[in-house]
Protein backbone atom coordinates (compact mmCIF):
# COMPACT_ATOMS: atom_id res chain seq x y z
CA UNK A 1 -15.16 5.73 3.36
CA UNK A 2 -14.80 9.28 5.11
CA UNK A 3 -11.17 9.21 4.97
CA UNK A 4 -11.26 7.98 1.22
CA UNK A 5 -13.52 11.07 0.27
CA UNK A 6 -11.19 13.39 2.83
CA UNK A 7 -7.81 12.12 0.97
CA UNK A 8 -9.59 12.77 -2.98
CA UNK A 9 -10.89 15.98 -1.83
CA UNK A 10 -7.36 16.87 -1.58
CA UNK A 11 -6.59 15.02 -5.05
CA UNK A 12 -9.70 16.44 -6.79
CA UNK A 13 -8.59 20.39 -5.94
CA UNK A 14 -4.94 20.12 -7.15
CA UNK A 15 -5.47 20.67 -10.68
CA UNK A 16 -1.92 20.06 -11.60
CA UNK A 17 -2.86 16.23 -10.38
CA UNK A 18 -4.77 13.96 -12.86
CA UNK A 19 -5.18 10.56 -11.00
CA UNK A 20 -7.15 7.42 -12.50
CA UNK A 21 -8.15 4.38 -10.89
CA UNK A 22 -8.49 1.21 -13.20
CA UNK A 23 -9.12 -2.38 -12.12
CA UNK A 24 -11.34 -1.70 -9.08
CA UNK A 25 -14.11 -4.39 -10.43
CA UNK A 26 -11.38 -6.82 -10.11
CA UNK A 27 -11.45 -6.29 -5.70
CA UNK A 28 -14.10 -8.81 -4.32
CA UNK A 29 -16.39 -7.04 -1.93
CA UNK A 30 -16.65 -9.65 0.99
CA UNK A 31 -12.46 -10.69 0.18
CA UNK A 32 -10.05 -9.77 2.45
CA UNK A 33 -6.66 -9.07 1.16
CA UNK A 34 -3.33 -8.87 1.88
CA UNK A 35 -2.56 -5.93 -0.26
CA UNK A 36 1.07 -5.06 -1.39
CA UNK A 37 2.32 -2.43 -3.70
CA UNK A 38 4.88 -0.34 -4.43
CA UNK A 39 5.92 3.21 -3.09
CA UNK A 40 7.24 6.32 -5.11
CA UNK A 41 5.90 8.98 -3.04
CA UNK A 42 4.28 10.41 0.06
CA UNK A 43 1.45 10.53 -2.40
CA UNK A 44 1.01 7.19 -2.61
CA UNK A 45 -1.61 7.12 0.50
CA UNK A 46 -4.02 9.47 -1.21
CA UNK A 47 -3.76 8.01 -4.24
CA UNK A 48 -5.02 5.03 -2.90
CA UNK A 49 -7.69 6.00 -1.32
CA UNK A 50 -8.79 6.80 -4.87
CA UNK A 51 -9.83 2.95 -4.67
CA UNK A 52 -12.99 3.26 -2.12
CA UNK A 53 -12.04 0.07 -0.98
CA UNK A 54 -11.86 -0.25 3.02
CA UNK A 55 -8.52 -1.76 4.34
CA UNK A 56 -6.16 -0.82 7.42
CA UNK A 57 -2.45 0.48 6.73
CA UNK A 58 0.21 0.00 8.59
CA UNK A 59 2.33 2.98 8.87
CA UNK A 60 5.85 4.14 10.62
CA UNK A 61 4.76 5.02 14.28
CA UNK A 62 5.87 9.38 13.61
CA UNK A 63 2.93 9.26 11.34
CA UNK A 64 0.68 8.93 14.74
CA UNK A 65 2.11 11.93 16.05
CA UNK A 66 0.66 14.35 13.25
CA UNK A 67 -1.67 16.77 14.07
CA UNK A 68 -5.16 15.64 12.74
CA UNK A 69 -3.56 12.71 10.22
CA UNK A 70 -2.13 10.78 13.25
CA UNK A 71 -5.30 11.63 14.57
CA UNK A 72 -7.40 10.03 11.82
CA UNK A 73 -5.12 7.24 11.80
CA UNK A 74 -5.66 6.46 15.32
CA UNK A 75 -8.89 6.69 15.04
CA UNK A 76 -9.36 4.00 12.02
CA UNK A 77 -7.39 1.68 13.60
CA UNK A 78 -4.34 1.61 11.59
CA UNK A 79 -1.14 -0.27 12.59
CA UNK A 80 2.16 0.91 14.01
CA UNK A 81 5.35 0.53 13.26
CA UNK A 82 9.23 1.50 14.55
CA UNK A 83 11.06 0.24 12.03
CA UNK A 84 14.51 -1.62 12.82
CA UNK A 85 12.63 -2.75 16.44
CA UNK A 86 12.22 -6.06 16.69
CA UNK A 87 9.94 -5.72 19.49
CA UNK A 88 7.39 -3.21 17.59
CA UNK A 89 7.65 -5.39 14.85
CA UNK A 90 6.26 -8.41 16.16
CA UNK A 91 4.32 -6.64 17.51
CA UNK A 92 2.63 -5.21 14.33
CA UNK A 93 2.57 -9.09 13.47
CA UNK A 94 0.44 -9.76 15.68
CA UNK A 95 -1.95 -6.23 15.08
CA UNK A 96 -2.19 -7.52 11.26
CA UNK A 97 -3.07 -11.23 11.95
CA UNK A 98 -5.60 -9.81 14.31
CA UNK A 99 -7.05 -7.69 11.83
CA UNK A 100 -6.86 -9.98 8.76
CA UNK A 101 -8.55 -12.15 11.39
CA UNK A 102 -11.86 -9.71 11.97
CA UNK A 103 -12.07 -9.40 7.91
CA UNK A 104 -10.01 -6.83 7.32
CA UNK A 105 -7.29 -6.29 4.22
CA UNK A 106 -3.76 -4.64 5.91
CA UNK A 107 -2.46 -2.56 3.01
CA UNK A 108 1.79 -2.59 2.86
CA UNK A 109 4.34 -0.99 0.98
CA UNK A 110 7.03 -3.97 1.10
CA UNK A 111 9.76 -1.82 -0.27
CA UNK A 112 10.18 -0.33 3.15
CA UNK A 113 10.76 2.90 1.98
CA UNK A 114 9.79 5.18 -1.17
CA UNK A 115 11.83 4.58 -4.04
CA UNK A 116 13.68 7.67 -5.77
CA UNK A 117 13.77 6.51 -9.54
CA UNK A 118 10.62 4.67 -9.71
CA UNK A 119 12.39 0.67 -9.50
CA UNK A 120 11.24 -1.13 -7.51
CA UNK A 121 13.13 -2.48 -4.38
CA UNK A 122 13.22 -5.50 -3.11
CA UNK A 123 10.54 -6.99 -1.21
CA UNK A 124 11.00 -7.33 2.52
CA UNK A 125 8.78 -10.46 3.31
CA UNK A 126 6.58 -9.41 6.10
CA UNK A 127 3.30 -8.85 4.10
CA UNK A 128 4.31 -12.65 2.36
CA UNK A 129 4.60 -13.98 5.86
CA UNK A 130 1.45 -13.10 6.72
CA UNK A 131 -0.55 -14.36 3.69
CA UNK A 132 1.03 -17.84 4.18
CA UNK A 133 0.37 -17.96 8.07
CA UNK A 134 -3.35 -16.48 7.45
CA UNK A 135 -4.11 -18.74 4.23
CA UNK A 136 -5.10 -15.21 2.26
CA UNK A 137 -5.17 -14.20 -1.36
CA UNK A 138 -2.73 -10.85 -2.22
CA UNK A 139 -3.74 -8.15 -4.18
CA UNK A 140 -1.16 -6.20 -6.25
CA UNK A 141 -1.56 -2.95 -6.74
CA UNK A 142 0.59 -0.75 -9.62
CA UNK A 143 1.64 3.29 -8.64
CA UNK A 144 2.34 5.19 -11.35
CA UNK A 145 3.13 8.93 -11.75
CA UNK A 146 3.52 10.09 -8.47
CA UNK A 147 7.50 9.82 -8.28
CA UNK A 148 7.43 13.22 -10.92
CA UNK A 149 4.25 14.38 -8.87
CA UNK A 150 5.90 14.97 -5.57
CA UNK A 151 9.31 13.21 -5.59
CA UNK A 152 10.63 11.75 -2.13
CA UNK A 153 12.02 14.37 -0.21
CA UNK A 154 10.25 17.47 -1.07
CA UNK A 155 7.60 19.11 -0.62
CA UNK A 156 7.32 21.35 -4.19
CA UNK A 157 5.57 20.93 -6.62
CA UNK A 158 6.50 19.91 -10.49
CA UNK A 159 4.05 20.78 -12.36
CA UNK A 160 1.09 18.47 -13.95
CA UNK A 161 1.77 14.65 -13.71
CA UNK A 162 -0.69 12.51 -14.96
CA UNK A 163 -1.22 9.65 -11.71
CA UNK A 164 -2.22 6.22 -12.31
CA UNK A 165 -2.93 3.22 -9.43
CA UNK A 166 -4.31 -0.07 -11.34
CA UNK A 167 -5.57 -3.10 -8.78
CA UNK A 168 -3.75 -6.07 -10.73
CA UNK A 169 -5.46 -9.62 -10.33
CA UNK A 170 -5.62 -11.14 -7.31
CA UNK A 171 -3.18 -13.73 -6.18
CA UNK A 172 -4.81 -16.69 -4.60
CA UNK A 173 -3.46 -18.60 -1.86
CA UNK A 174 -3.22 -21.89 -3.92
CA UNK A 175 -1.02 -20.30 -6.51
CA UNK A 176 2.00 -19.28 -3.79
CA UNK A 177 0.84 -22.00 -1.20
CA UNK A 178 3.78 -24.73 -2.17
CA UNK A 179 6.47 -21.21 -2.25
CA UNK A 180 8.27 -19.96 1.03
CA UNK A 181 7.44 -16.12 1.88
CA UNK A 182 10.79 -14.93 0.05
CA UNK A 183 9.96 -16.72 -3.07
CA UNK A 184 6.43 -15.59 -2.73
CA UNK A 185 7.78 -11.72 -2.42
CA UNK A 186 9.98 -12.16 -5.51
CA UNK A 187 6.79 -13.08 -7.52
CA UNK A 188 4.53 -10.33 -6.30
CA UNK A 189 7.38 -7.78 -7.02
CA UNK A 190 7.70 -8.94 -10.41
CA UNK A 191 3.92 -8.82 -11.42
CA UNK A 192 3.96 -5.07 -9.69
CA UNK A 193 7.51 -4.25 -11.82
CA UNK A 194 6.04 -5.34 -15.05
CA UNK A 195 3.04 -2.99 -14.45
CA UNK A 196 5.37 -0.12 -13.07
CA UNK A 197 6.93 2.47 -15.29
CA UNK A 198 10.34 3.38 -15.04
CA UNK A 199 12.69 5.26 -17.13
């Protein structure tokens, strides 16, 4: 809950921000999730935050080594990632199903990477895995705005951008149970796409 309040203090002074949260009655209190949405911008991670709802990310492994962020990450208990190492990612297999395992959602960007033009890319199937091995419900979540806000790959500013984030309804395990991870990714992606605004 501290780093939620740290990340909207930050949203809440940058006037040329306006972010709304909608669908938050929808997140069970006692669930945990495996949640999944999609990525437009380094401003995603505040932006969710905007949610009060406690999960764990995981993040690329140079986000640790940030001055005071990697800090706070380290200290929450996030997960790590190298991306293209098989090694580190099993390895953040096994750091999710541990959490997920203690009651904890893991919150993932499946794209892999923050899309320029606001479509969404495919799904890798590494969150999917997980909800099928762990028996969990997933919980799409919608990003809007925040491509214009602070596009990938810059650090300026564009002026005021009206930011949305809107928890969809939850997907129970029963409903993607008798699907294979990759046909469970292609669903998810297509509830998130029709709730995503592109141009």
């Amino acid at each position: 809950m501290f780093t939620s309040f740290w990340a909207c203090l930050y949203l809440w002074t940058m006037p040329a921000w306006s972010v709304t949260a909608a669908g938050r009655e929808k997140i069970r209190k006692k669930a945990t999730y495996v949640v999944v949405s999609n990525h437009q911008s380094g401003l995603d991670i505040l932006v969710a935050f905007r949610l009060f709802f406690p999960f764990k990310w995981v993040s690329k492994v140079e986000m640790f080594r940030v001055p005071f962020i990697g800090w706070n990450m380290t200290l929450n208990g996030y997960i790590r990632l190298q991306r293209g190492q098989k090694e580190s990612i099993e390895k953040m297999m096994t750091a999710c199903e541990r959490t997920l395992a203690r009651g904890s959602s893991v919150f993932f960007f499946p794209e892999g990477t923050r899309s320029r033009t606001g479509e969404l890319k495919p799904f890798k199937p590494g969150a999917f895995i997980l909800a099928h091995r762990m028996r969990l419900p997933i919980l799409p979540i919608a990003i809007n705005g925040t491509k214009d806000a602070l596009p990938k790959a810059s650090l300026n500013f564009h002026g005021f951008h009206p930011i949305h984030i809107q928890v969809l309804d939850e997907i129970p395990y029963a409903a993607f149970a008798q699907l294979d991870p990759v046909q469970t990714a292609e669903m998810v992606r297509q509830r998130i796409a029709a709730n995503v605004h592109t141009p």
